[in-house]
PDB file of N, CA and C in Angstrom:
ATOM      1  N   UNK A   1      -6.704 153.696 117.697  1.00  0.00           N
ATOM      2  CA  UNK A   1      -7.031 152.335 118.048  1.00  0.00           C
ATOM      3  C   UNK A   1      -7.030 151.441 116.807  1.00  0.00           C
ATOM      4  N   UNK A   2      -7.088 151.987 115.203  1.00  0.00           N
ATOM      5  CA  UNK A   2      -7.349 151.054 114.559  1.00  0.00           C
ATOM      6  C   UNK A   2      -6.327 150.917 114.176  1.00  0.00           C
ATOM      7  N   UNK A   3      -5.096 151.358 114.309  1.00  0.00           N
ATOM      8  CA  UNK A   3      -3.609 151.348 113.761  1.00  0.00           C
ATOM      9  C   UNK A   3      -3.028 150.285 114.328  1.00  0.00           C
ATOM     10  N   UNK A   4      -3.696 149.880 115.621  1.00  0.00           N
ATOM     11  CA  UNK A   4      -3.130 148.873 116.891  1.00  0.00           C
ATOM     12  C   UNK A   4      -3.804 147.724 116.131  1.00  0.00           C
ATOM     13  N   UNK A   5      -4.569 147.540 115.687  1.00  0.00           N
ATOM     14  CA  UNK A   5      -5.223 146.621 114.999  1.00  0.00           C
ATOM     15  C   UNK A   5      -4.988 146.035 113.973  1.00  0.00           C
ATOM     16  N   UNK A   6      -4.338 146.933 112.945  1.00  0.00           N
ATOM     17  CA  UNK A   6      -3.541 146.622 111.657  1.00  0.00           C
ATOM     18  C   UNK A   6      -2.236 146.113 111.984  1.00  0.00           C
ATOM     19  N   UNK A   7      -1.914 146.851 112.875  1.00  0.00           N
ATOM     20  CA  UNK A   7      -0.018 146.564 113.185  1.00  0.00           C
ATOM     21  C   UNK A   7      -0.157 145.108 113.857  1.00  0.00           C
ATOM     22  N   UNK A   8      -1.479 144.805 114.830  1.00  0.00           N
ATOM     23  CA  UNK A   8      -1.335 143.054 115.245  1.00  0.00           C
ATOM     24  C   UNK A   8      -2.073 142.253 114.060  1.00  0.00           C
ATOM     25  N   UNK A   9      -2.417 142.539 113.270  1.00  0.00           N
ATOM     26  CA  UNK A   9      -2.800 141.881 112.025  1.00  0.00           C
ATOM     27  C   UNK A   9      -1.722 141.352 111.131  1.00  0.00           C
ATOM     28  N   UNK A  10      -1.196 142.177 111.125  1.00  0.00           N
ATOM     29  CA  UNK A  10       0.274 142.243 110.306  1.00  0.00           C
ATOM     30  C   UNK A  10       1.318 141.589 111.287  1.00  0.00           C
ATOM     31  N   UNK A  11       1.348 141.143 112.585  1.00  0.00           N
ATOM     32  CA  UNK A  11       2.305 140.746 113.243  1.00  0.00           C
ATOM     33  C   UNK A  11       2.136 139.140 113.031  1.00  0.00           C
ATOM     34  N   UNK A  12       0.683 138.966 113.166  1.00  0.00           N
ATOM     35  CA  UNK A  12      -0.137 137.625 113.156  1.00  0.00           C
ATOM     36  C   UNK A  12       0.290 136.644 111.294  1.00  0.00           C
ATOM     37  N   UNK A  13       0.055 137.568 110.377  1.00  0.00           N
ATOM     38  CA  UNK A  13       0.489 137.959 109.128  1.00  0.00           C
ATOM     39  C   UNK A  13       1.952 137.329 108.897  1.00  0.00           C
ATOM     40  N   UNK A  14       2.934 137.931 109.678  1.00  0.00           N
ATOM     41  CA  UNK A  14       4.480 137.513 109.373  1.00  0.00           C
ATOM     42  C   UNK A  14       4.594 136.514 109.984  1.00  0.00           C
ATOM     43  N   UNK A  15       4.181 135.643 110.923  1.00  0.00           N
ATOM     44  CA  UNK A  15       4.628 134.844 111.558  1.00  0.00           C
ATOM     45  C   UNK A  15       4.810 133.414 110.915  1.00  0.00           C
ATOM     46  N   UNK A  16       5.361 132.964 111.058  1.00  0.00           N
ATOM     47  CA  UNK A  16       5.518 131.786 109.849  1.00  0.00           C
ATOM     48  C   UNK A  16       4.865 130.795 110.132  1.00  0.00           C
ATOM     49  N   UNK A  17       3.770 130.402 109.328  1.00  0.00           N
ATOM     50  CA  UNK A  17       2.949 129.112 109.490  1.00  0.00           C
ATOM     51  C   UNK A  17       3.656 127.753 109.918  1.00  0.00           C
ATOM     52  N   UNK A  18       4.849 127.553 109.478  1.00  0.00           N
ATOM     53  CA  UNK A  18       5.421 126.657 110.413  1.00  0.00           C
ATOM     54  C   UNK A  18       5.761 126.541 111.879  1.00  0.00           C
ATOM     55  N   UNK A  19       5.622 127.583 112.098  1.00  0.00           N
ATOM     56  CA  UNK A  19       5.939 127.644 113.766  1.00  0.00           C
ATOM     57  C   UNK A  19       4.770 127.036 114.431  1.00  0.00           C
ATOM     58  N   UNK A  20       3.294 127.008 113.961  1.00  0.00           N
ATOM     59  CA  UNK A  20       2.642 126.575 114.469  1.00  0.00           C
ATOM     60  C   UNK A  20       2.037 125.013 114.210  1.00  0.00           C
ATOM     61  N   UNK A  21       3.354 124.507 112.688  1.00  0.00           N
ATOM     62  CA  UNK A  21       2.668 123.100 112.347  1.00  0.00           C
ATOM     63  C   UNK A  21       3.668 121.870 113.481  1.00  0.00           C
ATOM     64  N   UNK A  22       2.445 121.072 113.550  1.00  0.00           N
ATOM     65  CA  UNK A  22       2.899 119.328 114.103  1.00  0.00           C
ATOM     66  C   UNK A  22       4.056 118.871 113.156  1.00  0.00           C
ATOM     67  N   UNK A  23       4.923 118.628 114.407  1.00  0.00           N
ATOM     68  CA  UNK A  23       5.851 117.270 113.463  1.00  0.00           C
ATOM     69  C   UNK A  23       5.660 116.158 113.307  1.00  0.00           C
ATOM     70  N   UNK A  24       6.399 115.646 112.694  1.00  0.00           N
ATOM     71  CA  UNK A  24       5.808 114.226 111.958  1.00  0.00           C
ATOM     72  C   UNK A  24       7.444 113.614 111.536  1.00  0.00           C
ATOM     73  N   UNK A  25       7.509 112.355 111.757  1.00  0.00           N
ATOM     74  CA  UNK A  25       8.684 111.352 111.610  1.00  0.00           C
ATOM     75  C   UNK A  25       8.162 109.956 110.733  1.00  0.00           C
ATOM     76  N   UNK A  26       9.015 109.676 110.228  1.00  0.00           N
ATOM     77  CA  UNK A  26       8.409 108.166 109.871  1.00  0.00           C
ATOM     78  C   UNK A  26      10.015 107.098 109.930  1.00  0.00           C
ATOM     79  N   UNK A  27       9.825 106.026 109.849  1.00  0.00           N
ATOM     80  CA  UNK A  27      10.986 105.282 110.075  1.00  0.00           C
ATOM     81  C   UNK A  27      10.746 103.809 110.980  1.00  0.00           C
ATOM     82  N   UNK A  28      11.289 103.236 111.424  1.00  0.00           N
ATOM     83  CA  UNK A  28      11.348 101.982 112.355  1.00  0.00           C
ATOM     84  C   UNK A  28      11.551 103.048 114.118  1.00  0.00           C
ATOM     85  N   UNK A  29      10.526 102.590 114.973  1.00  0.00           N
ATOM     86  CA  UNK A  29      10.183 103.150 116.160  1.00  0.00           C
ATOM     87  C   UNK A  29      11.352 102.891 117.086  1.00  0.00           C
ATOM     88  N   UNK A  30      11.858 103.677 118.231  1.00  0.00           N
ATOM     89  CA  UNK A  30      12.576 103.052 119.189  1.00  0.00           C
ATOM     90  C   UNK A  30      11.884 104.567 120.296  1.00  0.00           C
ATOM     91  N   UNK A  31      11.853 103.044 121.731  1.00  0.00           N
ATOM     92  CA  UNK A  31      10.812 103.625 122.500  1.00  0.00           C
ATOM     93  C   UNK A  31      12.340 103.704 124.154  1.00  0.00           C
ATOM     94  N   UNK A  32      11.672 104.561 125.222  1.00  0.00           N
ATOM     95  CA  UNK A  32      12.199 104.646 126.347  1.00  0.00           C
ATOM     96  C   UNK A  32      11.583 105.391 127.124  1.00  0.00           C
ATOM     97  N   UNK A  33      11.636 104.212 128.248  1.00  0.00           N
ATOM     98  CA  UNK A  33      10.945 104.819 129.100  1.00  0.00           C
ATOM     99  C   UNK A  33      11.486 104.958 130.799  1.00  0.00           C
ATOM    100  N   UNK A  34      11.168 106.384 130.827  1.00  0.00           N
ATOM    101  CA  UNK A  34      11.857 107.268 131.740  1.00  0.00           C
ATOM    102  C   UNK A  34      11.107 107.785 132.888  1.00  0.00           C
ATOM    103  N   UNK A  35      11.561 107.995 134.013  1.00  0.00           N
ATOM    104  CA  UNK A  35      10.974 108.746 135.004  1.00  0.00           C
ATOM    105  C   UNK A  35      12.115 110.229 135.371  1.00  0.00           C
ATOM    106  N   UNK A  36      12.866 110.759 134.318  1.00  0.00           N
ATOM    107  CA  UNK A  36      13.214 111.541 134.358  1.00  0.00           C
ATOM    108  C   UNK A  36      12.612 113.087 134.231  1.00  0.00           C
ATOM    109  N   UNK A  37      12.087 112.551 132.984  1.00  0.00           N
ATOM    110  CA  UNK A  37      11.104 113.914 132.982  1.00  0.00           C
ATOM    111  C   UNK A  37       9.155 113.801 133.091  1.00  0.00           C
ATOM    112  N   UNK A  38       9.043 112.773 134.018  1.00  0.00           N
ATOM    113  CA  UNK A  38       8.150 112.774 134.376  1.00  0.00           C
ATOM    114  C   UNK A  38       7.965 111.081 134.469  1.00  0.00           C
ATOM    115  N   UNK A  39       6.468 110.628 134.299  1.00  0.00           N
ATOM    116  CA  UNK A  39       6.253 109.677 133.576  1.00  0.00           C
ATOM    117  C   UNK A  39       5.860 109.495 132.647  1.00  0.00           C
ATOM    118  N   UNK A  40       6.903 108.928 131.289  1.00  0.00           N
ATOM    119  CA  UNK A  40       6.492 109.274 130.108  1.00  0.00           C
ATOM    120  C   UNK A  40       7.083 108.851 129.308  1.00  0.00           C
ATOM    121  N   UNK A  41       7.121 108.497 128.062  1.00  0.00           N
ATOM    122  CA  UNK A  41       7.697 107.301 127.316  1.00  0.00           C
ATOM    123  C   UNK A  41       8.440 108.370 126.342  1.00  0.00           C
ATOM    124  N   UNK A  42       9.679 108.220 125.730  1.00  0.00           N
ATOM    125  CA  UNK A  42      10.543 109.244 124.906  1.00  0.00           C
ATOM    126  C   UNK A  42      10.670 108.220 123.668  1.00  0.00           C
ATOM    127  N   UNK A  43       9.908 108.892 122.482  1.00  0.00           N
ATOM    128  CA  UNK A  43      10.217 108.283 121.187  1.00  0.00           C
ATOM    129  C   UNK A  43      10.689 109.033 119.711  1.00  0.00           C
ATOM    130  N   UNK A  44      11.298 108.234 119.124  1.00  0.00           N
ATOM    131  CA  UNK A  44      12.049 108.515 118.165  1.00  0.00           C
ATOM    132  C   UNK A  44      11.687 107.387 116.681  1.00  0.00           C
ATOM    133  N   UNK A  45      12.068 107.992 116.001  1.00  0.00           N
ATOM    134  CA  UNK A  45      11.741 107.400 114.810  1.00  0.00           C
ATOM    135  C   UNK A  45      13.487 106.895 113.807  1.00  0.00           C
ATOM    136  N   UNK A  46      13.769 106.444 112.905  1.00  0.00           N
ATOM    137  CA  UNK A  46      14.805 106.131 112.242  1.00  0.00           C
ATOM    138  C   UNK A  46      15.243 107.446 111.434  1.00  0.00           C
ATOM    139  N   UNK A  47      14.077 107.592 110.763  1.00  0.00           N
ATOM    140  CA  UNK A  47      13.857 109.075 109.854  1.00  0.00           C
ATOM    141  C   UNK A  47      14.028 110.475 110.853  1.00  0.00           C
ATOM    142  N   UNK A  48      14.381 111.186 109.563  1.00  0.00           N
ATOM    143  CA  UNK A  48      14.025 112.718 110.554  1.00  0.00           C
ATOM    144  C   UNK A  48      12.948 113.502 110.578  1.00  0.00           C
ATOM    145  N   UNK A  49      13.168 114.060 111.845  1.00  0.00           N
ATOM    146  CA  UNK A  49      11.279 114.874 112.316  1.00  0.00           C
ATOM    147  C   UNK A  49      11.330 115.928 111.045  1.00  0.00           C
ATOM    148  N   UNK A  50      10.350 115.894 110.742  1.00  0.00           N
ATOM    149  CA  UNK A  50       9.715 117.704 110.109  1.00  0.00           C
ATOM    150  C   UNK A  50       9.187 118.302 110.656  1.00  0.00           C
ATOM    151  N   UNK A  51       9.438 119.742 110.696  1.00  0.00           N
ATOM    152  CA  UNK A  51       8.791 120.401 111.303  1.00  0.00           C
ATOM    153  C   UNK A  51       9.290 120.364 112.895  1.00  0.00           C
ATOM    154  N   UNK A  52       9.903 121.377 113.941  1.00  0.00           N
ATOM    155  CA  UNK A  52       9.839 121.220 115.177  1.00  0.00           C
ATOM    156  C   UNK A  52       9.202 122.397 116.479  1.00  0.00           C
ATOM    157  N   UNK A  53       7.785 122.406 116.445  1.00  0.00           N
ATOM    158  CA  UNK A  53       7.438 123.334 117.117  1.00  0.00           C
ATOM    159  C   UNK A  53       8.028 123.589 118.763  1.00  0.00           C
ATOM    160  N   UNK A  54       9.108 122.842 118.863  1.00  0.00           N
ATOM    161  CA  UNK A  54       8.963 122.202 120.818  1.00  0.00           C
ATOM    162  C   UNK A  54      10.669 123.287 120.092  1.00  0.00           C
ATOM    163  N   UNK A  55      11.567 122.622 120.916  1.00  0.00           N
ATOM    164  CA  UNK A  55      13.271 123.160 121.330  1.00  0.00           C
ATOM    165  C   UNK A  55      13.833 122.519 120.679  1.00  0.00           C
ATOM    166  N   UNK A  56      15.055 122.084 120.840  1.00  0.00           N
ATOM    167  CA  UNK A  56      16.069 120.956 119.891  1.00  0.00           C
ATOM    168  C   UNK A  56      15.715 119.516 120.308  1.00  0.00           C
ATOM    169  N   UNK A  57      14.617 119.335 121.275  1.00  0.00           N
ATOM    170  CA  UNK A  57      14.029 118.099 121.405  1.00  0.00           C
ATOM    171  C   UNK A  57      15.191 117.534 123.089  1.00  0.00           C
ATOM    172  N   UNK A  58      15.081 116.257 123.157  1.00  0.00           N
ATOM    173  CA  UNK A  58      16.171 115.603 124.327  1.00  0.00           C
ATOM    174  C   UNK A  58      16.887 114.759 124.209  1.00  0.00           C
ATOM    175  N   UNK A  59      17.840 114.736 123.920  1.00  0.00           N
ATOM    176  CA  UNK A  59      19.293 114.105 122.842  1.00  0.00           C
ATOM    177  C   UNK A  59      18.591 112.932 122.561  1.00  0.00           C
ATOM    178  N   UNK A  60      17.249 114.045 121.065  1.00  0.00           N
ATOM    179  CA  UNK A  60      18.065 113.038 119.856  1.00  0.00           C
ATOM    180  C   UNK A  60      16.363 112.262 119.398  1.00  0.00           C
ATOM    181  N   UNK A  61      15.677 112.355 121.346  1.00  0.00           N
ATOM    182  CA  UNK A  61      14.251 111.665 121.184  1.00  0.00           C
ATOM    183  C   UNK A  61      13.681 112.531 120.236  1.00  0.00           C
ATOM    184  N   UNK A  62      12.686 112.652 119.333  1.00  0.00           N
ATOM    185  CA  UNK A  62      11.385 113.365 118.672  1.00  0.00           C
ATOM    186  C   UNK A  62      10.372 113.718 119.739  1.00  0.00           C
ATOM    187  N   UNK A  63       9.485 112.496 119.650  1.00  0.00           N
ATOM    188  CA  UNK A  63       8.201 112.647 120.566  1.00  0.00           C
ATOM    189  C   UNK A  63       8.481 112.507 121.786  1.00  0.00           C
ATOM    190  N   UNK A  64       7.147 113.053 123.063  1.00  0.00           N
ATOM    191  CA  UNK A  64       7.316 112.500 124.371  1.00  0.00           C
ATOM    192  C   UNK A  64       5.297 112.098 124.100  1.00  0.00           C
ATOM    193  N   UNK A  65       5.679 110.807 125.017  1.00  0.00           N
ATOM    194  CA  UNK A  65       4.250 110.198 124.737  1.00  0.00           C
ATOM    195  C   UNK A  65       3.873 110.191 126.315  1.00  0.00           C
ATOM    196  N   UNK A  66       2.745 110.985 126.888  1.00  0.00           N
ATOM    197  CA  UNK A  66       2.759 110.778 128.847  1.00  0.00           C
ATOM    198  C   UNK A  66       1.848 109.573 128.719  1.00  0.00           C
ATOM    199  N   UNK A  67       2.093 109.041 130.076  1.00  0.00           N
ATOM    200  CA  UNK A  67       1.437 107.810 130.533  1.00  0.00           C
ATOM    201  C   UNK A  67       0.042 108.007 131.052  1.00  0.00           C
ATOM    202  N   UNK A  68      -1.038 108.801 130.808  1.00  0.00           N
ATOM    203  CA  UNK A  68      -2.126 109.465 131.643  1.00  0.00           C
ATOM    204  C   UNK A  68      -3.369 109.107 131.400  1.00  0.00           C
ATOM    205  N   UNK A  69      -3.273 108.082 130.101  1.00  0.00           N
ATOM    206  CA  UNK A  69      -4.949 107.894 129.794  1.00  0.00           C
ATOM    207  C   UNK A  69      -4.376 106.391 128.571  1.00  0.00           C
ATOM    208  N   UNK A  70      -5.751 105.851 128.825  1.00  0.00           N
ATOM    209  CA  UNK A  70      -5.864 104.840 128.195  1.00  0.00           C
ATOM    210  C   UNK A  70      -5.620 105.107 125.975  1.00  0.00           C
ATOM    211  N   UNK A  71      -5.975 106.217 126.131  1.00  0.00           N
ATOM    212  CA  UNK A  71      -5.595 106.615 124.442  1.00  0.00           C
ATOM    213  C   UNK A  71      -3.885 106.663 124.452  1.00  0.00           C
ATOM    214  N   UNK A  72      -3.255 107.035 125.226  1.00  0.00           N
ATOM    215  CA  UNK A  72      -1.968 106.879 125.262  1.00  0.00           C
ATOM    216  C   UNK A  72      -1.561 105.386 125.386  1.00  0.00           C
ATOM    217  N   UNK A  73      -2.136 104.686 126.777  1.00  0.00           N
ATOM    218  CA  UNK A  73      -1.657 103.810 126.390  1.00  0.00           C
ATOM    219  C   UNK A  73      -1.961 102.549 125.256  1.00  0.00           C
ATOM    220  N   UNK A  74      -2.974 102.973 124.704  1.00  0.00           N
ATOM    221  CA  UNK A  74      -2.763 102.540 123.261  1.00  0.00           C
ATOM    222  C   UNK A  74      -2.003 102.650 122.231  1.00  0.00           C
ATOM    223  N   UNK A  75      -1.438 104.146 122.319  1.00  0.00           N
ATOM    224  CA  UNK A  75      -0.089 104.403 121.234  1.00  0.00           C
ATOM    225  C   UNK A  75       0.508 103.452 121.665  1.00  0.00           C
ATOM    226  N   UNK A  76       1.381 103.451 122.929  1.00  0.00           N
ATOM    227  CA  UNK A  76       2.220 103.132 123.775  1.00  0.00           C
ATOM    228  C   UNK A  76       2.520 101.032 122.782  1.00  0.00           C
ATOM    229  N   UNK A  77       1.096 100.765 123.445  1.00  0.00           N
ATOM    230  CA  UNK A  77       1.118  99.444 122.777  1.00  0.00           C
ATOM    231  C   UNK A  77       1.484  99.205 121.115  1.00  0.00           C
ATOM    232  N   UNK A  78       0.820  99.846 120.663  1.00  0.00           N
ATOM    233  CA  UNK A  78       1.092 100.366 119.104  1.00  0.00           C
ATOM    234  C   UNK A  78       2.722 100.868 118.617  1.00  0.00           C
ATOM    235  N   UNK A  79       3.391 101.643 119.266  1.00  0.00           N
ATOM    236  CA  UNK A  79       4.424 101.532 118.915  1.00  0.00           C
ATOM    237  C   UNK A  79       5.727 100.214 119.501  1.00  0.00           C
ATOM    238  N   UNK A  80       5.223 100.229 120.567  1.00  0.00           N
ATOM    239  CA  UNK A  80       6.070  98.498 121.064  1.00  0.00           C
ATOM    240  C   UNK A  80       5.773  97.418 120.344  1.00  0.00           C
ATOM    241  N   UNK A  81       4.664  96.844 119.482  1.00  0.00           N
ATOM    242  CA  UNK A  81       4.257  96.135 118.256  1.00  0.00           C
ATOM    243  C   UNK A  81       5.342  96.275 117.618  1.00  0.00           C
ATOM    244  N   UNK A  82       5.254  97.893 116.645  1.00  0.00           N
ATOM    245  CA  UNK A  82       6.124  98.329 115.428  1.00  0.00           C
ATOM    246  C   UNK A  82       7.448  97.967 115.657  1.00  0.00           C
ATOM    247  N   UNK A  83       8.399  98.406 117.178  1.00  0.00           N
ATOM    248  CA  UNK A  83       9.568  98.266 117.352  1.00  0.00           C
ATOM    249  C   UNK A  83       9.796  97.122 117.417  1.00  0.00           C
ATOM    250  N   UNK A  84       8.733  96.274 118.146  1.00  0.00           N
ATOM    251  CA  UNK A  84       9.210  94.362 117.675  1.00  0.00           C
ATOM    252  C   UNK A  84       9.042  93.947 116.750  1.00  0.00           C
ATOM    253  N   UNK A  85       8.588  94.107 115.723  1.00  0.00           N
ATOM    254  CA  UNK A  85       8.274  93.645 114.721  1.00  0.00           C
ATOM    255  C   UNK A  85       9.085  94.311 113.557  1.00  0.00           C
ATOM    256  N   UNK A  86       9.879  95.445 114.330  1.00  0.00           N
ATOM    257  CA  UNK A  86      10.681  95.890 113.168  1.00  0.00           C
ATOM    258  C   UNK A  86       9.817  96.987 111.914  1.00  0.00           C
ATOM    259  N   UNK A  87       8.851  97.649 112.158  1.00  0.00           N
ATOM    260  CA  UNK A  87       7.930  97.676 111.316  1.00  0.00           C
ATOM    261  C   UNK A  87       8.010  99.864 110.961  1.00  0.00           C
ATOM    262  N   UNK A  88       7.914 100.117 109.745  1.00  0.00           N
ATOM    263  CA  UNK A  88       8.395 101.496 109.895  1.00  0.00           C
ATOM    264  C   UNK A  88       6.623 101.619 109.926  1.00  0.00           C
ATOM    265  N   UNK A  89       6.768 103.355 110.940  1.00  0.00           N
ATOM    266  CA  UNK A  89       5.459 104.184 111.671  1.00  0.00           C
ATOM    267  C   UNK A  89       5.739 105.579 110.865  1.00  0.00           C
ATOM    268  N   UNK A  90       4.949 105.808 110.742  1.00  0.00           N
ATOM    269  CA  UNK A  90       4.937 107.899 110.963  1.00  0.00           C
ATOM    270  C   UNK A  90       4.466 108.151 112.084  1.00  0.00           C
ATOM    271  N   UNK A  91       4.903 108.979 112.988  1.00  0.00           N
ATOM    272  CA  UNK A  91       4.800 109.502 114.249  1.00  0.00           C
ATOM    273  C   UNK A  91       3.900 110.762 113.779  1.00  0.00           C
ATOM    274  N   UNK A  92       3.150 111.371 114.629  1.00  0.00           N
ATOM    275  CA  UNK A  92       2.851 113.060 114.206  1.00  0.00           C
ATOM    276  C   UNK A  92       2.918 113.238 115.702  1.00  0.00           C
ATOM    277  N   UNK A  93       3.005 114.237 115.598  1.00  0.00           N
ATOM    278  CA  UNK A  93       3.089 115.546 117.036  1.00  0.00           C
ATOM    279  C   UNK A  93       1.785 116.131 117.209  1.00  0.00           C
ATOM    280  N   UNK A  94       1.697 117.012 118.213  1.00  0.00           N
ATOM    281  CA  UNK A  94       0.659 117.677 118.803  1.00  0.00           C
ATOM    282  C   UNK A  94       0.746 119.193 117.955  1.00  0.00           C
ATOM    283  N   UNK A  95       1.777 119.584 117.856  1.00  0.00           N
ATOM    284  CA  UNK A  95       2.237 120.421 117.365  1.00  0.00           C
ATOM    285  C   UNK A  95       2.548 121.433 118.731  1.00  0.00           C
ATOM    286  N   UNK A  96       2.655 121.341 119.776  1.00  0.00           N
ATOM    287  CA  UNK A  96       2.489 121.692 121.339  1.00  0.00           C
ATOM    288  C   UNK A  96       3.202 120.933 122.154  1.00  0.00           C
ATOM    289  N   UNK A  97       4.300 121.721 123.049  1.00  0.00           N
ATOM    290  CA  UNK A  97       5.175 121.249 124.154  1.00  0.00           C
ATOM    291  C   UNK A  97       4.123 121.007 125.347  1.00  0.00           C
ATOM    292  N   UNK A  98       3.595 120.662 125.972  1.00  0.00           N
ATOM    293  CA  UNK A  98       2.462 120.656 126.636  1.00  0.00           C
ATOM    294  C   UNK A  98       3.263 120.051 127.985  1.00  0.00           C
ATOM    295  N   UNK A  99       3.899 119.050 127.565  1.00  0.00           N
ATOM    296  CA  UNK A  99       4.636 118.099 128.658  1.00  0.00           C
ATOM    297  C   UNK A  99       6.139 118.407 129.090  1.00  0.00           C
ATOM    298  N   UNK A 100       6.988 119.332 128.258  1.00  0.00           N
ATOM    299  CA  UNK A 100       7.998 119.684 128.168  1.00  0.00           C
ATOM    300  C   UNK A 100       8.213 120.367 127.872  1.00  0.00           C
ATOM    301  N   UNK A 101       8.977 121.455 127.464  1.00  0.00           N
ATOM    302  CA  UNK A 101       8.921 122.628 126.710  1.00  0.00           C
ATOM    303  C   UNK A 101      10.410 122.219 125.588  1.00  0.00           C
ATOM    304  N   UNK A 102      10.680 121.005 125.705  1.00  0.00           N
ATOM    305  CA  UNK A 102      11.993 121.155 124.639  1.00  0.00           C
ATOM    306  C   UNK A 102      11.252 119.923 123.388  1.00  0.00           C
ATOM    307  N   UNK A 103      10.604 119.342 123.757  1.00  0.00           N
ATOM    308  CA  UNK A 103       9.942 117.928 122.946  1.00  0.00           C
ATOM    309  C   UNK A 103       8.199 117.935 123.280  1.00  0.00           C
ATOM    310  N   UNK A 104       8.065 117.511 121.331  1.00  0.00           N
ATOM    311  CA  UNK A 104       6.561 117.720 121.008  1.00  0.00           C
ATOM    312  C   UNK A 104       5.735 116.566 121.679  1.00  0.00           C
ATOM    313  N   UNK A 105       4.860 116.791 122.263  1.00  0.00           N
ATOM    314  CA  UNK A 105       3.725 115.593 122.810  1.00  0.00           C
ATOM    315  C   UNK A 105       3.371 115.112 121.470  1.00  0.00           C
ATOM    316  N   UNK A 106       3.043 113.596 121.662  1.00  0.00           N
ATOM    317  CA  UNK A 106       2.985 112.860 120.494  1.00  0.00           C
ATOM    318  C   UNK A 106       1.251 112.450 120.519  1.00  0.00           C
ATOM    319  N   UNK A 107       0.819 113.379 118.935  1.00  0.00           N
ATOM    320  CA  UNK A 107      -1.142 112.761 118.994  1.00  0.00           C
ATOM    321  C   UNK A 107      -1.293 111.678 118.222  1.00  0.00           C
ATOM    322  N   UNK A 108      -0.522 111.052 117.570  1.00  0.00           N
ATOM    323  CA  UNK A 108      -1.023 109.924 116.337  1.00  0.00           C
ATOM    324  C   UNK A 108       0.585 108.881 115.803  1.00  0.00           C
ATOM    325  N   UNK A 109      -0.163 108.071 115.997  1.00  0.00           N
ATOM    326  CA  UNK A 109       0.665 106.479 115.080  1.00  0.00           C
ATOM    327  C   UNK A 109      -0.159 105.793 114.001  1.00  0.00           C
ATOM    328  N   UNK A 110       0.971 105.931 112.841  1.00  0.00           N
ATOM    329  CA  UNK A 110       0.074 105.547 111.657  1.00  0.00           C
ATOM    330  C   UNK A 110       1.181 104.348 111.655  1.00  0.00           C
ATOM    331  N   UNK A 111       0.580 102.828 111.622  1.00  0.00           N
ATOM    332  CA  UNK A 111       1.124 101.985 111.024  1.00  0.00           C
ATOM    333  C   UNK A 111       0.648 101.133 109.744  1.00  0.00           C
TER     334      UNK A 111
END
């Protein structure tokens, strides 16, 4: 039993700390909003993401931001500001497909 213990220690061990970090974008915002894959706003940044815990993402978007609570729609407002105003954001991720399994749910806008 304690061999089973070392060997998932060591599995936990190799796994690469990036697999489990948030991405993060920065750049001038561009927003869309879709009822394709749910209801939910698909955003992207100018810059490129770091870090991608989700799939190859959905041609091209970074984040998916859902429409479900008033903290969202505060991003929501927050990044439609930035994109009118022309204004570069860092995006961060959840670090978690939660909403999709190919694109990161989006937790934070730094403007």
């Amino acid at each position: 039993m304690k061999w089973m213990k070392q060997i998932l220690a060591l599995c936990v061990l190799t796994v690469p700390a990036a697999a489990f970090a948030a991405g993060s974008a920065s750049g001038t915002v561009t927003v869309e909003i879709t009822a394709t894959y749910g209801d939910v706003v698909l955003v992207k940044t100018s810059g490129a993401k770091s870090s991608n815990p989700c799939g190859t993402g959905l041609g091209g978007w970074y984040f998916l931001l859902p429409k479900t609570s008033a903290f969202y729609d505060d991003l929501f407002t927050l990044l439609v500001q930035a994109h009118t105003a022309g204004a570069s954001v860092t995006v961060t991720g959840t670090g978690t497909c939660s909403i999709n399994s190919d694109i990161e749910t989006i937790a934070a806008v730094n403007w």
